[in-house]
Protein backbone atom coordinates (compact mmCIF):
# COMPACT_ATOMS: atom_id res chain seq x y z
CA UNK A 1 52.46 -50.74 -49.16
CA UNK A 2 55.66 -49.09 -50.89
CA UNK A 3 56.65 -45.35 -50.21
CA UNK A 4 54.26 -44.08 -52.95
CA UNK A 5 51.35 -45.71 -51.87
CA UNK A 6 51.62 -44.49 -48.28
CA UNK A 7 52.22 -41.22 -49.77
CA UNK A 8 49.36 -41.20 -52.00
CA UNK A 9 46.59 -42.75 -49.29
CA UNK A 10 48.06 -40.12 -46.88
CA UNK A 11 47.15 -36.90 -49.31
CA UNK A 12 43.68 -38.99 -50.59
CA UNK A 13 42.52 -39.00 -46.54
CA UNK A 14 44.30 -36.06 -45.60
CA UNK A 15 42.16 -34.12 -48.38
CA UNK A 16 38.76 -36.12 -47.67
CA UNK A 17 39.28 -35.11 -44.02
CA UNK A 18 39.94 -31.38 -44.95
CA UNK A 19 36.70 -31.45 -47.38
CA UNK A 20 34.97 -33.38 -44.84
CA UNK A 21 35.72 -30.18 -42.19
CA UNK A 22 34.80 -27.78 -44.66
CA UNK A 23 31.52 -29.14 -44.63
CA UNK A 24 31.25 -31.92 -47.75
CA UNK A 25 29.50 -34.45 -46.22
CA UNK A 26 30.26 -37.09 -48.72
CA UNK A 27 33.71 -36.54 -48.64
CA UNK A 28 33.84 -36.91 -44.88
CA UNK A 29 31.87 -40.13 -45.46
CA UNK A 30 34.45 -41.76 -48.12
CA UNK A 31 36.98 -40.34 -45.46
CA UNK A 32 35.54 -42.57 -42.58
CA UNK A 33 34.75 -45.67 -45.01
CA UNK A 34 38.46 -45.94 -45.95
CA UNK A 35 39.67 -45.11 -42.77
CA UNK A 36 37.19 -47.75 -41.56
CA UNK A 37 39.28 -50.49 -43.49
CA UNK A 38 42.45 -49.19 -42.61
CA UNK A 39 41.57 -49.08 -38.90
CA UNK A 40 40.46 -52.50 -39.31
CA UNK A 41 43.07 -53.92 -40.79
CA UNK A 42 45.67 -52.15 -37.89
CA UNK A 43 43.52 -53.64 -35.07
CA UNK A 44 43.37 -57.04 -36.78
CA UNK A 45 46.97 -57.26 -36.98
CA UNK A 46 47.54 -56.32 -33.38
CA UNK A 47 44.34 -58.28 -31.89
CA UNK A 48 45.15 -61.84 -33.34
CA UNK A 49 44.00 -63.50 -30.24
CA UNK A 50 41.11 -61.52 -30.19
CA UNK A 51 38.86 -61.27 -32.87
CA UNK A 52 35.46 -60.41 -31.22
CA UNK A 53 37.24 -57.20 -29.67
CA UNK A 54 38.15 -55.96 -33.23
CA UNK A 55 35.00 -54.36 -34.40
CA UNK A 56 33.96 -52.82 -31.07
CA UNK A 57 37.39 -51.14 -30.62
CA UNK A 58 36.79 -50.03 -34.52
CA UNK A 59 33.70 -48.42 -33.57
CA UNK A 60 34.86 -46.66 -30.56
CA UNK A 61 37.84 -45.01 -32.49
CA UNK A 62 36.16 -43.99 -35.52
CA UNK A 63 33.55 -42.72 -33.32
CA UNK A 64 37.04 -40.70 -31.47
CA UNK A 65 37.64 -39.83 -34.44
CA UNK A 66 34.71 -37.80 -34.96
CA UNK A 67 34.39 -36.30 -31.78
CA UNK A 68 38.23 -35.33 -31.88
CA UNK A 69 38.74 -34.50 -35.02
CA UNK A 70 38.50 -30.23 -34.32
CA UNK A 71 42.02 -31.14 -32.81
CA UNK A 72 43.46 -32.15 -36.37
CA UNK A 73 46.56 -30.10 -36.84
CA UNK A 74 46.67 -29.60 -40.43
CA UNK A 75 50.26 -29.17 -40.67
CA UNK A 76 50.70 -33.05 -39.20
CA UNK A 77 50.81 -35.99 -40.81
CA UNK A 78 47.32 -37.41 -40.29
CA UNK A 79 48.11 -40.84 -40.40
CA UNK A 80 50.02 -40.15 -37.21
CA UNK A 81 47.03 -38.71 -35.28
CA UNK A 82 44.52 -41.66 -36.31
CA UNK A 83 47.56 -44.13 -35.52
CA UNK A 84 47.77 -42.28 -31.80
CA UNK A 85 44.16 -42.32 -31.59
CA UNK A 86 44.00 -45.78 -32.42
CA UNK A 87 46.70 -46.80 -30.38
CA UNK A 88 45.18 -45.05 -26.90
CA UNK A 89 42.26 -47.16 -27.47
CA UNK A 90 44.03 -50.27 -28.03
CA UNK A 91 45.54 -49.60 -24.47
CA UNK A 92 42.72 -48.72 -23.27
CA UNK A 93 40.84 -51.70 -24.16
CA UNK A 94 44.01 -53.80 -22.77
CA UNK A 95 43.92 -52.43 -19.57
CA UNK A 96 39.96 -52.86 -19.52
CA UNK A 97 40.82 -56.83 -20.13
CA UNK A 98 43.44 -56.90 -17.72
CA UNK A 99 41.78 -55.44 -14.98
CA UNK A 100 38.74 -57.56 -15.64
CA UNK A 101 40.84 -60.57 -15.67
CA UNK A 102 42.33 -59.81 -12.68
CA UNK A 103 39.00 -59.44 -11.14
CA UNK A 104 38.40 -63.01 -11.51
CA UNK A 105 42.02 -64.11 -9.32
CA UNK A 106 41.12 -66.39 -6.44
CA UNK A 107 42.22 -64.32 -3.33
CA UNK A 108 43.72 -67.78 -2.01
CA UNK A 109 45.91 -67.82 -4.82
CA UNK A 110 48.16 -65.79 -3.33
CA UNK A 111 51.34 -67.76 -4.40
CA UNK A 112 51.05 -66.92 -8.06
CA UNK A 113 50.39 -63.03 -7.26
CA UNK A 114 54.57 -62.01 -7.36
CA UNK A 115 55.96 -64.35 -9.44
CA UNK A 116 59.83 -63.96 -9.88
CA UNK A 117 58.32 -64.19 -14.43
CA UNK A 118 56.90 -60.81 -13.14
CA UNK A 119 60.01 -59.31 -11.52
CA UNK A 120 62.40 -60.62 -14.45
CA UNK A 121 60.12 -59.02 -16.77
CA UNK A 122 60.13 -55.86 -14.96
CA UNK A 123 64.02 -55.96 -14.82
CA UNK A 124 64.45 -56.63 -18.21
CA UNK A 125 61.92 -53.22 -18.89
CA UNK A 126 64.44 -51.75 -16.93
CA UNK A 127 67.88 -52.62 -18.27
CA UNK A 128 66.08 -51.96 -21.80
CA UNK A 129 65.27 -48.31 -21.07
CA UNK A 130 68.93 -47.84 -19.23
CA UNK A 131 70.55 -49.06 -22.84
CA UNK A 132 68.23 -47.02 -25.20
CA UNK A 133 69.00 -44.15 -23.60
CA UNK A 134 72.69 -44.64 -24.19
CA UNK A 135 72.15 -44.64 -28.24
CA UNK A 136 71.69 -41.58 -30.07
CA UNK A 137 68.07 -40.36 -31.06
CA UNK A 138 68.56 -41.59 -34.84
CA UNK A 139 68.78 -45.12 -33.77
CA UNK A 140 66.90 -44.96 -30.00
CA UNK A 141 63.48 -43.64 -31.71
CA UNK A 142 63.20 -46.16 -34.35
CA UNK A 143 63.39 -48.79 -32.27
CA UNK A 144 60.82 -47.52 -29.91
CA UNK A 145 58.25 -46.40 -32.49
CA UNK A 146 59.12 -50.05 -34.57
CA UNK A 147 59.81 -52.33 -32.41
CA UNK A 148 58.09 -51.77 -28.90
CA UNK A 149 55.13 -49.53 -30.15
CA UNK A 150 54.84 -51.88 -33.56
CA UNK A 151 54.51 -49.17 -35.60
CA UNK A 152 55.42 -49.19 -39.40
CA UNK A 153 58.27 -47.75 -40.90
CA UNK A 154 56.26 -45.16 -42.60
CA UNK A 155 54.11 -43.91 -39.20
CA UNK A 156 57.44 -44.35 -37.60
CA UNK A 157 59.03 -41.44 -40.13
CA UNK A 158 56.19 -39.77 -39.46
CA UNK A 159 56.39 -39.12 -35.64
CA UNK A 160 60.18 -38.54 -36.49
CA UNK A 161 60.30 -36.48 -38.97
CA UNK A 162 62.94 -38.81 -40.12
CA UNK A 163 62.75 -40.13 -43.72
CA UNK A 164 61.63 -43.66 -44.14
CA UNK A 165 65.42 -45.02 -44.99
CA UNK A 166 66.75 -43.55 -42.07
CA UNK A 167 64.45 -45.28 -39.88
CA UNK A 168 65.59 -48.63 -41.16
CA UNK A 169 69.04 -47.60 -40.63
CA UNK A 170 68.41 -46.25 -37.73
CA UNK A 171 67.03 -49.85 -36.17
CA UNK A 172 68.90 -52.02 -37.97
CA UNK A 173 71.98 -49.70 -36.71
CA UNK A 174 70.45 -49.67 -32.80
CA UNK A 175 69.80 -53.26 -32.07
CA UNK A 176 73.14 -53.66 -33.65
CA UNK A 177 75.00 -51.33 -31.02
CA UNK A 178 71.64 -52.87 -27.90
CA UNK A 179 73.21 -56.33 -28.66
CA UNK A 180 76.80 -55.15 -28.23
CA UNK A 181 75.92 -53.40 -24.99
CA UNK A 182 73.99 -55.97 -23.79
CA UNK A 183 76.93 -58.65 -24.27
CA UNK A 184 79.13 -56.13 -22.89
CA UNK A 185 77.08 -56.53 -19.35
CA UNK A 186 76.77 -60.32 -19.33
């Protein structure tokens, strides 16, 4: 979807929503059927390897949605409070999994409870967040809204404020300078 598009669908569900408030029922329901494919689409993307979980996690955030939606700011992007919405119960329903499948550990298994995969990982975190702090905001939040929160450049200018350019000079510009400090510690 280009810049125009974005721009467009924004305004067409940002005015749906608005009517929808106001008390136009139909327009709050042609608000929640194309947010209903947009939502889907977003979950899809991130839920490859799980396919059955897509729908019910569509449900329950539509269904946040409505309850929430008397926190709308109408001065904020709403693509960026359905995206946060959506993305709170995507983490939600990951944790859920996790801690179910770590329910089902055999407590003799102790071995493979602190592997040194675990610690590395953890490390690596670590050392990640130490060398994003070092770069300046215009490159450090592009790369956390892209690249570790996977969202798109547009949602990403959103949360910003930045323009949608600037974000992809922004990463392009930070993994540049993560790479050199990274080599510069090895």
């Amino acid at each position: 979807m280009n810049d125009g598009q974005a721009d467009t669908t924004e305004q067409r569900l940002r005015a749906l929503l608005l009517e929808g408030l106001d008390g136009a029922g139909p327009a709050y329901h042609a608000f929640l059927k194309e947010m209903t494919a947009h939502l889907r689409a977003y979950f899809r993307r991130r839920l490859r390897g799980l396919p059955d979980e897509v729908e019910d996690l569509l449900q329950e955030t539509l269904l946040a949605l409505h309850n929430q939606r008397h926190t709308y700011d109408v001065t904020q992007p709403l693509t960026a409070w359905v995206h946060a919405i959506a993305r709170y119960k995507l983490i939600d329903l990951l944790r859920r999994r996790a801690h179910r499948e770590q329910l089902h550990v055999p407590l003799d298994d102790h071995d493979t409870l602190f592997t040194s995969a675990d610690l590395d990982a953890a490390d690596a975190r670590h050392d990640l967040a130490l060398y994003l702090e070092q770069l300046p905001s215009r490159q450090r939040l592009p790369i956390i809204h892209m690249k570790l929160q996977g969202l798109s450049v547009s949602e990403a200018a959103a949360l910003t404020g930045m323009s949608e350019s600037a974000i992809k000079v922004g990463v392009h510009r930070g993994l540049k300078a993560l790479a050199a400090l990274f080599g510069a510690h090895s």
